[in-house]
Protein backbone atom coordinates (compact mmCIF):
# COMPACT_ATOMS: atom_id res chain seq x y z
CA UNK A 1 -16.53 2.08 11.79
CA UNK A 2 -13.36 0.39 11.94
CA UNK A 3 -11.79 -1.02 15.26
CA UNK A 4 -8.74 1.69 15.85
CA UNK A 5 -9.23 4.26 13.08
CA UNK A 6 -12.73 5.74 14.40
CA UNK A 7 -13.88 7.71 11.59
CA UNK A 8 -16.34 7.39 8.85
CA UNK A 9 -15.61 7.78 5.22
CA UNK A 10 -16.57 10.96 5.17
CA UNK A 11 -13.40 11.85 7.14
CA UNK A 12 -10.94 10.27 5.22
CA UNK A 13 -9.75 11.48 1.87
CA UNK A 14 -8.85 8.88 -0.70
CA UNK A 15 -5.22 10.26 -1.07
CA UNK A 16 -3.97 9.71 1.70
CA UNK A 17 -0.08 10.45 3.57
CA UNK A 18 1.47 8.05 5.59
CA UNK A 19 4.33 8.94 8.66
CA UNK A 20 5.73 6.54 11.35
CA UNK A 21 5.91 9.41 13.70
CA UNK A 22 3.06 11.28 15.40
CA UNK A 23 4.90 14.46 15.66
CA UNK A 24 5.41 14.85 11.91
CA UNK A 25 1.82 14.15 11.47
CA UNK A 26 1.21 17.09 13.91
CA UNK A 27 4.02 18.84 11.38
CA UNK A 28 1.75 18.06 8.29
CA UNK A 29 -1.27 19.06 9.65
CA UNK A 30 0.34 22.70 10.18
CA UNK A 31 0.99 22.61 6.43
CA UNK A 32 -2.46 22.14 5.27
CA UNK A 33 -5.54 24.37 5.37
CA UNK A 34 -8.40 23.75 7.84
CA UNK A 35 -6.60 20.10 9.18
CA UNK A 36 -8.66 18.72 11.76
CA UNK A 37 -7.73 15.18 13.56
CA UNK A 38 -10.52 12.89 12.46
CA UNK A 39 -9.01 10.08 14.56
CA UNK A 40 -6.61 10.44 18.13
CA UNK A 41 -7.11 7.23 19.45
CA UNK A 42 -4.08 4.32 18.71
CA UNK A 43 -3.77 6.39 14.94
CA UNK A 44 -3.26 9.79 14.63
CA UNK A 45 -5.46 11.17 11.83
CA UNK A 46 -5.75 14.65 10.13
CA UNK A 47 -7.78 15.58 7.08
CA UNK A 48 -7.36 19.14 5.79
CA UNK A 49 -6.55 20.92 2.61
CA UNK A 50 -3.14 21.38 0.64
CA UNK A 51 -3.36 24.14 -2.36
CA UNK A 52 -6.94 22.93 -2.69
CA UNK A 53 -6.67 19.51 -3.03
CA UNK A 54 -8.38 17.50 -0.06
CA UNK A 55 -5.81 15.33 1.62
CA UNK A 56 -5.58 13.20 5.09
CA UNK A 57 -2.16 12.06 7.12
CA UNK A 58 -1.92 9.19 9.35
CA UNK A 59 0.69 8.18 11.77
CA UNK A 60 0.94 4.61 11.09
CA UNK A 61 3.72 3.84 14.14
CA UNK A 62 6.79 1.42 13.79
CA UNK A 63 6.85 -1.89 11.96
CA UNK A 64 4.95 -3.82 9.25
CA UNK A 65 2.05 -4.89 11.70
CA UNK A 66 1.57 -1.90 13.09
CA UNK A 67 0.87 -0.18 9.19
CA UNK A 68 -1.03 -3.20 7.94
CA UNK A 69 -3.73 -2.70 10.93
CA UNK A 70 -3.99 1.26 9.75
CA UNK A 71 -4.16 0.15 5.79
CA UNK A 72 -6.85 -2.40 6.47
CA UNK A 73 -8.80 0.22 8.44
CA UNK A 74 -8.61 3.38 5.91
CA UNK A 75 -8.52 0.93 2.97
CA UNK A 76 -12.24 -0.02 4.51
CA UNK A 77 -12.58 3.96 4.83
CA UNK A 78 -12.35 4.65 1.21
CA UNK A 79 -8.62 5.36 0.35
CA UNK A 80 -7.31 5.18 -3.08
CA UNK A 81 -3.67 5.77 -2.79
CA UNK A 82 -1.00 5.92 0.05
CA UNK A 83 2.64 7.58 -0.08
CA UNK A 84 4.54 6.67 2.71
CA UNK A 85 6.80 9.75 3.80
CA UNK A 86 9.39 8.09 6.32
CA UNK A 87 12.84 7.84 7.00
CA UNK A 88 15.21 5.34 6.30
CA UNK A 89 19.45 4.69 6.90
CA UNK A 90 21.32 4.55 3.76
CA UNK A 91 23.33 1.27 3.31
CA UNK A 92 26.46 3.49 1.82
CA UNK A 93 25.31 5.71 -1.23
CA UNK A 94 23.02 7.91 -0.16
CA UNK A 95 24.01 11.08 2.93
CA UNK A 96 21.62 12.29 5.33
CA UNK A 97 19.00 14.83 4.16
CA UNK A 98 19.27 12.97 0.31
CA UNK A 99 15.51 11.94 -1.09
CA UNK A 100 14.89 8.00 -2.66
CA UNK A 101 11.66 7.06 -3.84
CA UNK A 102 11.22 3.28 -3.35
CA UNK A 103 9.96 1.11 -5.85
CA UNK A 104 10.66 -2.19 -4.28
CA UNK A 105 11.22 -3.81 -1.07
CA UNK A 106 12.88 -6.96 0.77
CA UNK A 107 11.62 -8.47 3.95
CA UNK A 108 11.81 -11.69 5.73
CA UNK A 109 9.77 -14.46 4.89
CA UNK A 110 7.28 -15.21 7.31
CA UNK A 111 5.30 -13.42 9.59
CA UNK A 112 2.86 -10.47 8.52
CA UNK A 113 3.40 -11.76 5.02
CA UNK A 114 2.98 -15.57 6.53
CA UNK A 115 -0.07 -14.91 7.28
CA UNK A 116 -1.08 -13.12 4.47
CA UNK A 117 0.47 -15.07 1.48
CA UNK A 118 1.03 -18.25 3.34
CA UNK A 119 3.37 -20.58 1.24
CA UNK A 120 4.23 -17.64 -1.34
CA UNK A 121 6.57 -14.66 -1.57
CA UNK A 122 4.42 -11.21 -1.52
CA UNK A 123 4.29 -8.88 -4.25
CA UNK A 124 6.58 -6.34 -2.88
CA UNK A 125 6.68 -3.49 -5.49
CA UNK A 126 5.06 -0.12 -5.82
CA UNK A 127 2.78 1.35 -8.18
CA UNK A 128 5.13 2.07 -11.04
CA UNK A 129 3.47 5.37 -12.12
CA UNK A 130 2.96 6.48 -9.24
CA UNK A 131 6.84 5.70 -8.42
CA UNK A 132 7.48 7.52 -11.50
CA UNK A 133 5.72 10.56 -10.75
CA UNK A 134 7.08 11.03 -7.21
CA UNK A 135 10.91 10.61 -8.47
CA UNK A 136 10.45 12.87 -11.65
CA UNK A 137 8.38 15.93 -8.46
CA UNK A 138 11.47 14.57 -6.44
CA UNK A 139 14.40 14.75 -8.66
CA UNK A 140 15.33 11.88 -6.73
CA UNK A 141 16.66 8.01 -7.41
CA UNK A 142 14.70 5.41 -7.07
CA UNK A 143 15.82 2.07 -5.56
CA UNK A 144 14.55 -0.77 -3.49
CA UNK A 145 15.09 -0.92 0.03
CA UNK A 146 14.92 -3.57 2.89
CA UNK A 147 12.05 -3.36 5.62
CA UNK A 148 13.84 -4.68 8.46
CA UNK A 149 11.77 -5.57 12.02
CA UNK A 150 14.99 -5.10 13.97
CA UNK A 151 16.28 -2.09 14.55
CA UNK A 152 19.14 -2.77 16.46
CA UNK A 153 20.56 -5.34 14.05
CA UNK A 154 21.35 -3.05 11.81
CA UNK A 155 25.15 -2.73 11.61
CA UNK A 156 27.73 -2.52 9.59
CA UNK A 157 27.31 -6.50 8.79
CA UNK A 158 24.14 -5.77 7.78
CA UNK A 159 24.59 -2.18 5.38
CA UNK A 160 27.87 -4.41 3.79
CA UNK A 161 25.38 -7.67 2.63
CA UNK A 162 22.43 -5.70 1.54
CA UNK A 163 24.82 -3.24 -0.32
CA UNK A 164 26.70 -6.31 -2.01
CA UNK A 165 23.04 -7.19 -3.11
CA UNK A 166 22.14 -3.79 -4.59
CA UNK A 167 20.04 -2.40 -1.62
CA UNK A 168 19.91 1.41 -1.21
CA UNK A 169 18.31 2.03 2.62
CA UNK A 170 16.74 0.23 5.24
CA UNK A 171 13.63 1.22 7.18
CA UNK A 172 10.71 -0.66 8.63
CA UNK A 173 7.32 -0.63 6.76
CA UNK A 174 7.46 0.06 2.83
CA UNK A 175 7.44 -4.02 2.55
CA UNK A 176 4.18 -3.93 4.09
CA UNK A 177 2.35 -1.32 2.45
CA UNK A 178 3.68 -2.43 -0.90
CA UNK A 179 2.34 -5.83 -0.13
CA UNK A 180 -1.49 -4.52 1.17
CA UNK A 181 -1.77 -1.98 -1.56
CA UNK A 182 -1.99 -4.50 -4.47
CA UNK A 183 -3.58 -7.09 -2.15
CA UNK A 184 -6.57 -4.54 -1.06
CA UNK A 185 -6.52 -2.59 -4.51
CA UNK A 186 -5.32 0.99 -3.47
CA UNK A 187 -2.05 2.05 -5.39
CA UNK A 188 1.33 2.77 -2.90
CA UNK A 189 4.30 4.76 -3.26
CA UNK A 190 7.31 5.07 -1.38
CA UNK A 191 8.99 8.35 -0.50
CA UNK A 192 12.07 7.73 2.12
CA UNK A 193 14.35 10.79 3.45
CA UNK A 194 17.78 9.58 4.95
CA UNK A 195 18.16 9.63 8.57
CA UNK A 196 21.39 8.06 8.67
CA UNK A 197 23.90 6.17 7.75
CA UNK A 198 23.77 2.70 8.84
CA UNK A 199 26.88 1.84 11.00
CA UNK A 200 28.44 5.00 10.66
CA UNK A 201 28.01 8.15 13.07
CA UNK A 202 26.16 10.41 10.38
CA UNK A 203 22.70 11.64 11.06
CA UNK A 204 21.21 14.64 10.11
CA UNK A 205 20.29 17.53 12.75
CA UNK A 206 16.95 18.33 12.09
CA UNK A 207 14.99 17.12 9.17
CA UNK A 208 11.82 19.28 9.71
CA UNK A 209 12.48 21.49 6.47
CA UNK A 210 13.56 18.59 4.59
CA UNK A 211 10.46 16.68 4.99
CA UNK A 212 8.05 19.51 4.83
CA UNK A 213 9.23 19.84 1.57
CA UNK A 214 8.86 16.42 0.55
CA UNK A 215 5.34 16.84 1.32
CA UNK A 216 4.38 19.27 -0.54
CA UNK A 217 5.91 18.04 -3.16
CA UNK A 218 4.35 15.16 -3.16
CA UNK A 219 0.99 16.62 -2.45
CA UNK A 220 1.86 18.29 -6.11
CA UNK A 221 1.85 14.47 -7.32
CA UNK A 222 -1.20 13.46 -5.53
């Protein structure tokens, strides 16, 4: 049993759905049939049913270290493929409540991927089928994004350089799972719903609806 996820394979499906926040976890789990948390300790962890197909969502917190502990741990449990459903602030194209699908990512050199690639760039790309499928369920773009570890530095500065080079959102933790899924052999995709606007005051009310429907839509893919 692994250190933080305690659960045995048997509890984990191999598709599994990835949030940074507990509460839409909680959300998820009221979308699927017979959900059960398999895991409450530092990772919240549900495994239920979705039109029949067996599915599990984890809560993987904030930040690149936080989701490479949880990968590790359910990639040792058996997964197969993890979609990240998050959120993410546009860097000037995209409004609040719009849908990208990621297939890319920037991050700082260094760090997590120090440690795990030390003296190379990571591969920071997601599968491209499965990328494929999710924007064709989606109707939605697909772009590359930059994970960013600081919040707060996220300004106007910042949308107007990573716009100049091409960037569609930023958010915290695609990088990472792009990185770990073709390092540990399970295939990642990349499913962002805009929060935000980054340096403007534009944020949407509630995006509940928005990303239950995301879900199931991607459940459709899975």
């Amino acid at each position: 049993m692994p250190y933080h996820v305690r659960a045995g394979r048997e509890d984990i499906a191999p598709a599994v759905v990835g949030v940074g926040d507990p509460a839409r976890a909680e959300l998820y789990a009221s979308l699927m049939e017979g959900a059960r948390p398999v895991s409450a300790g530092r990772y919240l962890v549900y495994t239920g049913r979705v039109r029949g197909k067996r599915v599990t969502v984890a809560a993987h917190g904030i930040g690149g270290p936080s989701i490479a502990i949880l990968l590790e741990e359910l990639r040792q449990l058996g997964m197969e493929v993890f979609i990240r459903i998050g959120t993410a602030g546009s860097l000037g194209q995209l409004r609040a409540g719009d849908v990208l699908v990621a297939a890319a990512a920037a991050a700082p050199a260094g760090g997590l991927f120090g440690a795990y690639f030390p003296g190379y760039n990571p591969p920071l790309s997601a599968d491209p089928v499965l990328t494929a499928r999710l924007a064709e369920a989606l109707k939605a773009p697909v772009g590359y994004v930059v994970s960013s570890d600081a919040f707060y530095v996220e300004d106007e500065g910042f949308a107007r350089l990573w716009r100049e080079r091409g960037a569609a959102a930023v958010e915290m933790e695609c990088a990472a799972a792009m990185a770990l899924g073709w390092l540990r052999g399970f295939r990642v995709g990349c499913v962002l719903v805009i929060s935000n606007v980054v340096g403007r005051r534009e944020t949407a009310a509630d995006l509940r609806d928005r990303l239950a429907e995301v879900f199931m839509r991607v459940v459709d893919v899975i």
